[in-house]
Structure formats: C-alpha cells, structure tokens
N, C-alpha and C. Protein backbone atom coordinates (compact mmCIF):
# COMPACT_ATOMS: atom_id res chain seq x y z
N UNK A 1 5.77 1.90 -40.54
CA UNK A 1 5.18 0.97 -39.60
C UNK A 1 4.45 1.76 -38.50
N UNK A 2 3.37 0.96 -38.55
CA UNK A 2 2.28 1.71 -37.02
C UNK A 2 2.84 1.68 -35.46
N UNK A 3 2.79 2.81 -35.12
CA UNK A 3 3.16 2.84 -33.54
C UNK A 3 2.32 2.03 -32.72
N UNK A 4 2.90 1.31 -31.54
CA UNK A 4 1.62 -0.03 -30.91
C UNK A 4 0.70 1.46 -30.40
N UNK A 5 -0.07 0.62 -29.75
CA UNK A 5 -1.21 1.38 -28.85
C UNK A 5 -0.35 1.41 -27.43
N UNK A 6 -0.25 2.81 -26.82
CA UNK A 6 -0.17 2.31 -25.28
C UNK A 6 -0.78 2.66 -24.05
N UNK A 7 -1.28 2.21 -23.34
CA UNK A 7 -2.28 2.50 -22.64
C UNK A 7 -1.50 2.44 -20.79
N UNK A 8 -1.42 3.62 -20.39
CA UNK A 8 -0.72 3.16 -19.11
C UNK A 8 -1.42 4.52 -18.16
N UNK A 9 -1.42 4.31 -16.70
CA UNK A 9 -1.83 5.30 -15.86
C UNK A 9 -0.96 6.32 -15.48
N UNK A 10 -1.78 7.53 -15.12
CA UNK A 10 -0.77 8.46 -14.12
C UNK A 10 -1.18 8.96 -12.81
N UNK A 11 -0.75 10.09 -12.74
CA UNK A 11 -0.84 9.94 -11.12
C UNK A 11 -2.74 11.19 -11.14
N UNK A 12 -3.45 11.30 -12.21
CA UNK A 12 -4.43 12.21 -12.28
C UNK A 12 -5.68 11.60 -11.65
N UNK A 13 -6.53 11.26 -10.19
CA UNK A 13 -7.46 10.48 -10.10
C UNK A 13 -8.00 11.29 -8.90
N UNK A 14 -8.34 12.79 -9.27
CA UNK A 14 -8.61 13.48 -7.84
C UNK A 14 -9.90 12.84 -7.28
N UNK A 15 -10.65 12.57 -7.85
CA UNK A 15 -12.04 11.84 -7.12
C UNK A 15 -12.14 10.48 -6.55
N UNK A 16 -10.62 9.87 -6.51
CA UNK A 16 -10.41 8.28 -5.99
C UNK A 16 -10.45 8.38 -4.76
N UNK A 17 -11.28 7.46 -3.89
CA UNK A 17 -11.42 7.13 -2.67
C UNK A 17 -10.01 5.93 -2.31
N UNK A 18 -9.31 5.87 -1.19
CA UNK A 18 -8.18 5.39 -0.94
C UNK A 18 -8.25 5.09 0.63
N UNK A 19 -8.07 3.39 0.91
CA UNK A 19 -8.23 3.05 1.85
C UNK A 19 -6.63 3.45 2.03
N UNK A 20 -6.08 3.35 3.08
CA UNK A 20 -4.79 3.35 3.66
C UNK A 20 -4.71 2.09 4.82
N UNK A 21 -4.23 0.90 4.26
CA UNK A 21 -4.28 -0.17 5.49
C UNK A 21 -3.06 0.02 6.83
N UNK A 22 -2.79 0.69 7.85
CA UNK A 22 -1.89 0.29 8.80
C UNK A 22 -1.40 -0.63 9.95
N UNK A 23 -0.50 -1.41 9.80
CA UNK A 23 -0.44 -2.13 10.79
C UNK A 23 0.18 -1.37 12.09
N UNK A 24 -0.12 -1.58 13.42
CA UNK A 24 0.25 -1.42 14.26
C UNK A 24 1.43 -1.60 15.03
N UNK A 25 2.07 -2.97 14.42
CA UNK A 25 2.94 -3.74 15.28
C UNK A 25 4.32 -2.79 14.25
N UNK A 26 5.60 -2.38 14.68
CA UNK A 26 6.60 -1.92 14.35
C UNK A 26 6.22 -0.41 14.16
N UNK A 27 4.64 0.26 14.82
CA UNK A 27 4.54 1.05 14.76
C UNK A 27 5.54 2.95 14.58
N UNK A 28 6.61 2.60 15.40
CA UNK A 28 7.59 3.84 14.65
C UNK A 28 8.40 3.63 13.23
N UNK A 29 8.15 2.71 12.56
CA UNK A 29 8.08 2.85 11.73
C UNK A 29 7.17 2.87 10.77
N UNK A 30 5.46 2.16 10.56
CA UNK A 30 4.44 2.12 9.99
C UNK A 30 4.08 3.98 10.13
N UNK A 31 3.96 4.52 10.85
CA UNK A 31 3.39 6.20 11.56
C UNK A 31 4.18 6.63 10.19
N UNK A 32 5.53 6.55 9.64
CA UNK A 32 6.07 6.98 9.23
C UNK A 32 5.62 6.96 7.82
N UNK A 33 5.31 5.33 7.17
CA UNK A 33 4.91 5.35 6.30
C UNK A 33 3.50 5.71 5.78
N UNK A 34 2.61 5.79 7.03
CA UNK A 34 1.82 6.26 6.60
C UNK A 34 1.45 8.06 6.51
N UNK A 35 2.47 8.61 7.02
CA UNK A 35 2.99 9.91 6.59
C UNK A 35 3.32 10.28 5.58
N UNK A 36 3.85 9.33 4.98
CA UNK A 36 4.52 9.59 3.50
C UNK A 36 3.43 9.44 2.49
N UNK A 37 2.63 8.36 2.68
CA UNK A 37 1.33 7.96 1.84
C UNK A 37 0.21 9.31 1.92
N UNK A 38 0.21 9.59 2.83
CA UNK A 38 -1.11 10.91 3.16
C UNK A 38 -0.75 11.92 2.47
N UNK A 39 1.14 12.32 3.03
CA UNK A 39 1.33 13.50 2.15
C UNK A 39 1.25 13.07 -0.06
N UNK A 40 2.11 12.04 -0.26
CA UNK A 40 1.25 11.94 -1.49
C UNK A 40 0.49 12.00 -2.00
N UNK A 41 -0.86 11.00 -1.18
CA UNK A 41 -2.24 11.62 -2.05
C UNK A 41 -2.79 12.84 -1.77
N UNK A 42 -1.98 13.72 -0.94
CA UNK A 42 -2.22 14.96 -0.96
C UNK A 42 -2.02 15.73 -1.93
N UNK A 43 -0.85 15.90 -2.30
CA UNK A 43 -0.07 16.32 -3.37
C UNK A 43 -0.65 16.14 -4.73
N UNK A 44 -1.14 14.83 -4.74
CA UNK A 44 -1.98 14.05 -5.70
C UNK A 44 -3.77 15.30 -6.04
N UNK A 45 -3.89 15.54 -4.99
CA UNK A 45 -5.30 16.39 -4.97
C UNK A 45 -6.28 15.70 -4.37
N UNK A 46 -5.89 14.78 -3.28
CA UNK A 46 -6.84 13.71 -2.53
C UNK A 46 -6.90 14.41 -1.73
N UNK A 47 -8.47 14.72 -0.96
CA UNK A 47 -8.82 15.03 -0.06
C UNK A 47 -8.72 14.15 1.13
N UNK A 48 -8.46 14.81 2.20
CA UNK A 48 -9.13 14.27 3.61
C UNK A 48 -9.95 13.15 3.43
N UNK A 49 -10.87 13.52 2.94
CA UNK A 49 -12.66 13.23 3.08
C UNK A 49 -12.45 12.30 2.40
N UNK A 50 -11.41 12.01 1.60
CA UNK A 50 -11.72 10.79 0.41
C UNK A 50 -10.38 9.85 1.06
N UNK A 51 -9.76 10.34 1.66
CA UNK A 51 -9.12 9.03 2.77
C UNK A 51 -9.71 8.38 4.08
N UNK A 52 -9.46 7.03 3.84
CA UNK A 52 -10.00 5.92 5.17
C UNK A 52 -8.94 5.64 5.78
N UNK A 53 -8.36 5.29 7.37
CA UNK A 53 -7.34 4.95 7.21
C UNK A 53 -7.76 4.03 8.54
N UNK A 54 -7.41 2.56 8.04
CA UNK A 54 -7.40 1.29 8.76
C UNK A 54 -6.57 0.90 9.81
N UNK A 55 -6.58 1.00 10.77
CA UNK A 55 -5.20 -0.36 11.85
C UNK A 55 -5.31 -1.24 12.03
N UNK A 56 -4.64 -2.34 11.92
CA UNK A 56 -4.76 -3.47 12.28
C UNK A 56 -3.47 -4.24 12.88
N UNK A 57 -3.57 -4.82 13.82
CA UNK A 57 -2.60 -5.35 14.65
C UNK A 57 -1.10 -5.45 14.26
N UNK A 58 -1.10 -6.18 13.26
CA UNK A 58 0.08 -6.52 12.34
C UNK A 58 0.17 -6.54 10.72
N UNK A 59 1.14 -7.53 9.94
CA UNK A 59 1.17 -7.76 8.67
C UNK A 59 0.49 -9.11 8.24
N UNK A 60 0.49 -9.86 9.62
CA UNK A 60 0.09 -11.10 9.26
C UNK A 60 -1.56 -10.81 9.29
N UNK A 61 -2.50 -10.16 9.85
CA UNK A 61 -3.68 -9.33 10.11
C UNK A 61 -4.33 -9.19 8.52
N UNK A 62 -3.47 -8.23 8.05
CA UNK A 62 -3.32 -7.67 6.86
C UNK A 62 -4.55 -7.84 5.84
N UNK A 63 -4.61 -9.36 5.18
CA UNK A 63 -4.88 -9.34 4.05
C UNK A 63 -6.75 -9.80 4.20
N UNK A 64 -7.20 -9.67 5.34
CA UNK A 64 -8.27 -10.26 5.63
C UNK A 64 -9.30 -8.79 5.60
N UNK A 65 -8.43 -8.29 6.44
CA UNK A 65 -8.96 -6.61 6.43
C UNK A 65 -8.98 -6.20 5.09
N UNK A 66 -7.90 -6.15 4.58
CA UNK A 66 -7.96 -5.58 3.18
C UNK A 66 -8.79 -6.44 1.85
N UNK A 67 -8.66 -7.59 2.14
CA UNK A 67 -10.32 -8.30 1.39
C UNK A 67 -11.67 -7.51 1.60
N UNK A 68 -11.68 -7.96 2.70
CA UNK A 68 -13.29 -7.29 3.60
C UNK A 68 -13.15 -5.37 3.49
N UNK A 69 -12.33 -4.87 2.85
CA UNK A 69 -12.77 -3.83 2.58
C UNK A 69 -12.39 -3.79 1.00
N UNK A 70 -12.02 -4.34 0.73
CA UNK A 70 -11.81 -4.53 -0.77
C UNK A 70 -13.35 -5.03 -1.80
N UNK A 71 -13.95 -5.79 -0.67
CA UNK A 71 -15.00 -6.54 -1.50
C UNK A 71 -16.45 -5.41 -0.90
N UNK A 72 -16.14 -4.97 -0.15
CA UNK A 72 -17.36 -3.79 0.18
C UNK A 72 -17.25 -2.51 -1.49
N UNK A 73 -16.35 -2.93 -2.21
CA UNK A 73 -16.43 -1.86 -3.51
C UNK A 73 -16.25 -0.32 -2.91
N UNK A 74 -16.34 0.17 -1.90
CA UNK A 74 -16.05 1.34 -1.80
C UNK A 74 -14.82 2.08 -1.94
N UNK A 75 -13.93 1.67 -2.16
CA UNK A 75 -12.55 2.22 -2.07
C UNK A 75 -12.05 1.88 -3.51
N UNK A 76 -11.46 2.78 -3.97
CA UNK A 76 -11.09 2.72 -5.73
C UNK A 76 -9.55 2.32 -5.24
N UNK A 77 -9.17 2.29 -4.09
CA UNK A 77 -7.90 1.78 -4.11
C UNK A 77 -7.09 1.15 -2.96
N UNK A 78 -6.52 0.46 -2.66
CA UNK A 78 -6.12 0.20 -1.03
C UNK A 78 -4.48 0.29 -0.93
N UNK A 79 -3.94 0.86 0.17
CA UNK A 79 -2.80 0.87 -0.02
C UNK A 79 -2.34 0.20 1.60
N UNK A 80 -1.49 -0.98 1.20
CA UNK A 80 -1.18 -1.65 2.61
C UNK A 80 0.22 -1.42 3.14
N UNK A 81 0.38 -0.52 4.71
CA UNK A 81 1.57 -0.01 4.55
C UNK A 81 1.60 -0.61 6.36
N UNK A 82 3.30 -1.68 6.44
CA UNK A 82 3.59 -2.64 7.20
C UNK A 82 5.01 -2.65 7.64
N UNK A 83 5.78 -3.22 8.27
CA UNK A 83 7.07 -3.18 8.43
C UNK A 83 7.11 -4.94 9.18
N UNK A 84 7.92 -5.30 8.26
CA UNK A 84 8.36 -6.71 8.62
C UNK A 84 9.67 -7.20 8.38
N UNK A 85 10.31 -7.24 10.23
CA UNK A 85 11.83 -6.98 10.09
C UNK A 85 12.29 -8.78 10.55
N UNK A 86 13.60 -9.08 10.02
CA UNK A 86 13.59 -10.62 9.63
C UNK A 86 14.72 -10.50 11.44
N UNK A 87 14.58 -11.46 12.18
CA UNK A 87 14.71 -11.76 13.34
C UNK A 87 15.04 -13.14 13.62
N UNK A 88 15.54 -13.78 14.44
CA UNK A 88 16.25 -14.97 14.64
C UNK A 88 15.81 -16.35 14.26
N UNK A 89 14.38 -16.36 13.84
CA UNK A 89 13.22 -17.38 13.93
C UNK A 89 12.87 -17.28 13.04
N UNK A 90 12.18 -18.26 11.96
CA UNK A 90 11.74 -18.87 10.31
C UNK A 90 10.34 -17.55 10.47
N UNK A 91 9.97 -16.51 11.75
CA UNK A 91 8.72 -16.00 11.86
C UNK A 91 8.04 -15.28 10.42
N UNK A 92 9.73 -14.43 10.40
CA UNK A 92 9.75 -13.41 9.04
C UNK A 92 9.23 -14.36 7.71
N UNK A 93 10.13 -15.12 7.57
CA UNK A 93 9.37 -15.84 6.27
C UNK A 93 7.25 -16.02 6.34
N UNK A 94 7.04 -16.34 7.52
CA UNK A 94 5.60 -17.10 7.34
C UNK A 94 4.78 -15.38 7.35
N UNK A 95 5.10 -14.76 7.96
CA UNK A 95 4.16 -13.01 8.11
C UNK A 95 4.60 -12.43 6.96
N UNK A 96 5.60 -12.20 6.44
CA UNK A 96 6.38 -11.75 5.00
C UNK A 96 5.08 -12.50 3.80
N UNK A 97 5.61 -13.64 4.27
CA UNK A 97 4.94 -14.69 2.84
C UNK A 97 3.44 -14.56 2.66
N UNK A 98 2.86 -14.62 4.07
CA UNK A 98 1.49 -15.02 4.11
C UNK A 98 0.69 -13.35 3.79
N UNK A 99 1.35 -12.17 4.31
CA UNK A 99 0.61 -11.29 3.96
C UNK A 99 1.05 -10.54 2.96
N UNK A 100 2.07 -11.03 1.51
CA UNK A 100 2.48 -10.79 0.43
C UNK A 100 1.27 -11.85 0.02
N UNK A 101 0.93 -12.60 -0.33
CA UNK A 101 0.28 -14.17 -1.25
C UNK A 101 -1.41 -13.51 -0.89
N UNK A 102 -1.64 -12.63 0.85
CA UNK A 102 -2.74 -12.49 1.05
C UNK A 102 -3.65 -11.51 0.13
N UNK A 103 -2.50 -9.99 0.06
CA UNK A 103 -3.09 -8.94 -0.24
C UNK A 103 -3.01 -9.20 -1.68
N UNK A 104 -1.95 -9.84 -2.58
CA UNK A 104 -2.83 -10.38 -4.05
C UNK A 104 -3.72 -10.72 -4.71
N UNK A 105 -3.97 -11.74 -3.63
CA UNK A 105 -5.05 -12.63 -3.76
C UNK A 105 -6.53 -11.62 -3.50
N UNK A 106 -6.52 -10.81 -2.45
CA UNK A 106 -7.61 -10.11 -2.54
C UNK A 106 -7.44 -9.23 -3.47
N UNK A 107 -6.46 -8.28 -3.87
CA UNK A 107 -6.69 -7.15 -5.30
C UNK A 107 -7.22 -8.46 -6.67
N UNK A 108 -6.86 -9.41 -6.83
CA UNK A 108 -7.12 -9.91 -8.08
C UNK A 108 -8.86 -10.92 -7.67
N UNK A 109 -9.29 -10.68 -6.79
CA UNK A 109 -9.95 -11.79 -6.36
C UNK A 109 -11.31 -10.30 -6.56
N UNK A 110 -10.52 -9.23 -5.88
CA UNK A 110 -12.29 -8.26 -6.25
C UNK A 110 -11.65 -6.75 -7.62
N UNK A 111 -11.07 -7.10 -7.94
CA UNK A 111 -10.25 -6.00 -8.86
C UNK A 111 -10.11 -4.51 -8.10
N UNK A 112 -9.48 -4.43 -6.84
CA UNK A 112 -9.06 -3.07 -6.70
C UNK A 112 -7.45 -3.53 -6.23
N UNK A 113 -6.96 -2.69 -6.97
CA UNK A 113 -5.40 -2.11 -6.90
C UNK A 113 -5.46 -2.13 -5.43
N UNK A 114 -4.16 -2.84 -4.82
CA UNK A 114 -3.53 -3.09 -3.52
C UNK A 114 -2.57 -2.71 -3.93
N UNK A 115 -1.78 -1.48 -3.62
CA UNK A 115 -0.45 -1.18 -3.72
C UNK A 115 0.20 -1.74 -2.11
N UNK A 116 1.31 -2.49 -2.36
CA UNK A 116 2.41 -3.36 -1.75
C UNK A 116 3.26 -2.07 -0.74
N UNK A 117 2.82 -1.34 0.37
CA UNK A 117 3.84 -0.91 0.62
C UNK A 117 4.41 -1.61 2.14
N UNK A 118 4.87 -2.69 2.10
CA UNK A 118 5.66 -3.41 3.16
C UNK A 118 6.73 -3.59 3.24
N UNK A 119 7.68 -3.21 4.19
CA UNK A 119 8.52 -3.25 4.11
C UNK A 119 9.22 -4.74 4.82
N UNK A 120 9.79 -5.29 4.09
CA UNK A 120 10.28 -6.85 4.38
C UNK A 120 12.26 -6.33 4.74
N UNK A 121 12.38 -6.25 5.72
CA UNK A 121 13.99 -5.61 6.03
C UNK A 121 14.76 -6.46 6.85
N UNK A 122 16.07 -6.70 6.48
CA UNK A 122 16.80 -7.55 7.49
C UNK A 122 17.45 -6.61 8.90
N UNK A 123 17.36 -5.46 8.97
CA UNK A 123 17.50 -4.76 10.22
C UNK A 123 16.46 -3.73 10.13
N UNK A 124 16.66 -2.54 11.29
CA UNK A 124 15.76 -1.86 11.98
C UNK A 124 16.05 -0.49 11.21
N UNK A 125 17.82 -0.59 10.93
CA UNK A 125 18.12 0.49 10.15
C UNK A 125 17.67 0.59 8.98
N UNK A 126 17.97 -0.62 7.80
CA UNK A 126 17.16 -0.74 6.95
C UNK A 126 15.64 0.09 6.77
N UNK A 127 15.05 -0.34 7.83
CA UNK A 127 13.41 -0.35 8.03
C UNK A 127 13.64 1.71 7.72
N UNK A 128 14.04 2.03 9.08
CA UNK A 128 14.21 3.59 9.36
C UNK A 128 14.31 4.23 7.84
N UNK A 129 15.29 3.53 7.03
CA UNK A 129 15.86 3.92 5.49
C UNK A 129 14.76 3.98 4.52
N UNK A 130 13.85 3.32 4.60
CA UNK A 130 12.48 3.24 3.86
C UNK A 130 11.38 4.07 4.13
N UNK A 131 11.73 4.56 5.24
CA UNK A 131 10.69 5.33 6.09
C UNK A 131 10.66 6.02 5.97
N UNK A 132 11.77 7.37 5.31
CA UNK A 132 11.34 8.97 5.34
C UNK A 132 13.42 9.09 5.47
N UNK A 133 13.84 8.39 4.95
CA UNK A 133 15.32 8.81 5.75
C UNK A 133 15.75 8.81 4.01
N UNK A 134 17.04 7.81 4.20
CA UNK A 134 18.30 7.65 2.83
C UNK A 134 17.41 7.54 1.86
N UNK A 135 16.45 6.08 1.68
CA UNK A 135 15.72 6.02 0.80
C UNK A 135 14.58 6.43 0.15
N UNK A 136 14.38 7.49 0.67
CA UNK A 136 12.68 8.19 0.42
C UNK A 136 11.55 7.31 1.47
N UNK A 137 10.32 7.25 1.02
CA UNK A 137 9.40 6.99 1.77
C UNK A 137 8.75 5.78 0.82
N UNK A 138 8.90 4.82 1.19
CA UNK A 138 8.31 3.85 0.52
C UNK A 138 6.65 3.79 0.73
N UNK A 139 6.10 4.36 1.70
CA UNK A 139 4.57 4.44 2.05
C UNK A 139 4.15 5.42 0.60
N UNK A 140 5.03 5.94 0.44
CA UNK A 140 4.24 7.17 -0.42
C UNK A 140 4.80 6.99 -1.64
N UNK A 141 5.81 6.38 -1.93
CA UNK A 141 5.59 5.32 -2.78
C UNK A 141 4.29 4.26 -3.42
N UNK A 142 3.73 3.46 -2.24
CA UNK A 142 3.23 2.88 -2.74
C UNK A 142 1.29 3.82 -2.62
N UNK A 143 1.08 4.40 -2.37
CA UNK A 143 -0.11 5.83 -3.01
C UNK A 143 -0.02 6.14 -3.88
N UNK A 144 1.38 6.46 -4.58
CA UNK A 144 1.57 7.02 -5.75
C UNK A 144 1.03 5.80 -7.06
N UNK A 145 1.73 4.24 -6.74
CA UNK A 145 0.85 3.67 -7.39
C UNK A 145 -0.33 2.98 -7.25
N UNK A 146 -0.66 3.13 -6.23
CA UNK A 146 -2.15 2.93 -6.09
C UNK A 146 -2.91 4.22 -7.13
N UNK A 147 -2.36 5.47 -6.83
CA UNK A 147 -3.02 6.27 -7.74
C UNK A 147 -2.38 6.13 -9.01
N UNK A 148 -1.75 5.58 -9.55
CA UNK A 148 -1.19 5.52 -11.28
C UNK A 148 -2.37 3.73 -11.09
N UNK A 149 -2.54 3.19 -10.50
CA UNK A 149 -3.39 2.00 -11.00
C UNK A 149 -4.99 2.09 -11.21
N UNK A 150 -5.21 2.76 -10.10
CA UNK A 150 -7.01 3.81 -10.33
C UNK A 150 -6.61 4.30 -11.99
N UNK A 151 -6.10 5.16 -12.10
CA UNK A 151 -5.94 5.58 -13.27
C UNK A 151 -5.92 4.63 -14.57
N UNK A 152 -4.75 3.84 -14.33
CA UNK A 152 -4.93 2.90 -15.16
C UNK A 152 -6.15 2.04 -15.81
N UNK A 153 -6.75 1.63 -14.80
CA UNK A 153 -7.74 0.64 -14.41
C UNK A 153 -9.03 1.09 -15.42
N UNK A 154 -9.08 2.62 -15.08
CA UNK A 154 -10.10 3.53 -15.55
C UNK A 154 -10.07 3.73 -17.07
N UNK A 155 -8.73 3.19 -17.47
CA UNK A 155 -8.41 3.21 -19.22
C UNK A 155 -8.46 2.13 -19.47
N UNK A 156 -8.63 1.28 -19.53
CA UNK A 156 -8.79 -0.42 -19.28
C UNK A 156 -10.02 -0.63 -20.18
C-alpha cells in the first residue's frame, strides 16, 4: 500500500518578512513576549531588516491593525503578541473573544498566517509563567509558527 502524500512546514523561511503585533497595555509582560519572538526569528535566520514591529494600545486594538497590515501584502507573516488577564468584570471575556474572532478573521480574510500569541490568564502569575519563566516563552512560540506557516503556505 502507497504512503499518503504529506505536505507540512518547518521552521526554514530566511527571506520571510514578519510583522510582530504588540500591545501595550500589560506591557511587563507583552516586552517579554516580544523578546522571546525576536530572539526566535533570530535563531530562525531573520534579520533585523526583515522585522516590523507594531504597538498598539491593547488586545482589543489588535485585530484592526493586524488586518490593515495584513491586507497591505507586505508581511509574509504576522505574529500578535498580547496579555489578557481575567479580572472581576465579564471585561476578559469581550477583549479575549473579540480579539481571538478578530485576528482570524483577518489571516483567513487576506491569507497571511497570524500566529495567536495571547496570552488569555486567570492571574498575573500565570501571565509571568508564559513569559520567559516555568513555561517557556509563548511569544516565541508563536514566531516559530508563524515561521513553520510561511513555510507551509509556500508548499501549498
């Protein structure tokens, strides 16, 4: 019997241009993730020169920016890196929800890979844990698949 076909990305895309979206708001922790993301596509063989790196107020901000640079075609990849910590008030659900449903909607709406790196946490410690601490770096995490989806995309 024939082996299927399989077609999947890796982390090889030294000539990919890579927006880096940051939000501002929970900033000691966002700085962090976007530390982790830089040093990846470093590692990766991404230049300087071929990183953009965005701020924008918050998570709820998010997905408007990352459309409007998504649909300019210049960036082979966007990576949205946020911290959204859940607090006494329904707030977390509507900024959680609205800029998860946002940044989809723009990767599938102009086809560039939005890698998800937000962190949705019920404490602060949590958050810190994602950031560069217990759990690794979820920012550089999500570079890594932004660059396995360029890749991908490119075998497609």
């Amino acid at each position: 019997m024939a082996e299927p076909h399989i077609i999947e990305g890796d982390l090889q895309a030294p000539d990919a241009r890579i927006a880096l979206v940051v939000a501002r708001f929970n900033g000691f922790i966002t700085e962090s993730l976007l530390g982790g993301a830089r040093d990846q596509l470093q590692r990766s063989g991404i230049a300087n020169e071929q990183i953009t790196i965005v701020r924008v107020p918050g998570c709820y901000e998010m997905p408007l920016v990352v459309d409007r640079i998504a649909a300019r075609g210049e960036q082979d990849a966007i990576v949205a890196l946020g911290c959204v910590i859940r607090g006494a008030t329904a707030h977390f659900e509507y900024v959680a929800g609205e800029c998860s449903s946002g940044l989809g909607q723009a990767a599938v709406r102009h086809g560039v890979p939005v890698a998800f790196g937000i962190l949705t946490t019920e404490t602060i410690e949590q958050a810190l844990e994602r950031a560069g601490t217990k759990a690794g770096n979820k920012g550089g995490d999500a570079a890594q698949s932004a660059l396995e989806m360029v890749s991908l995309l490119r075998r497609l």
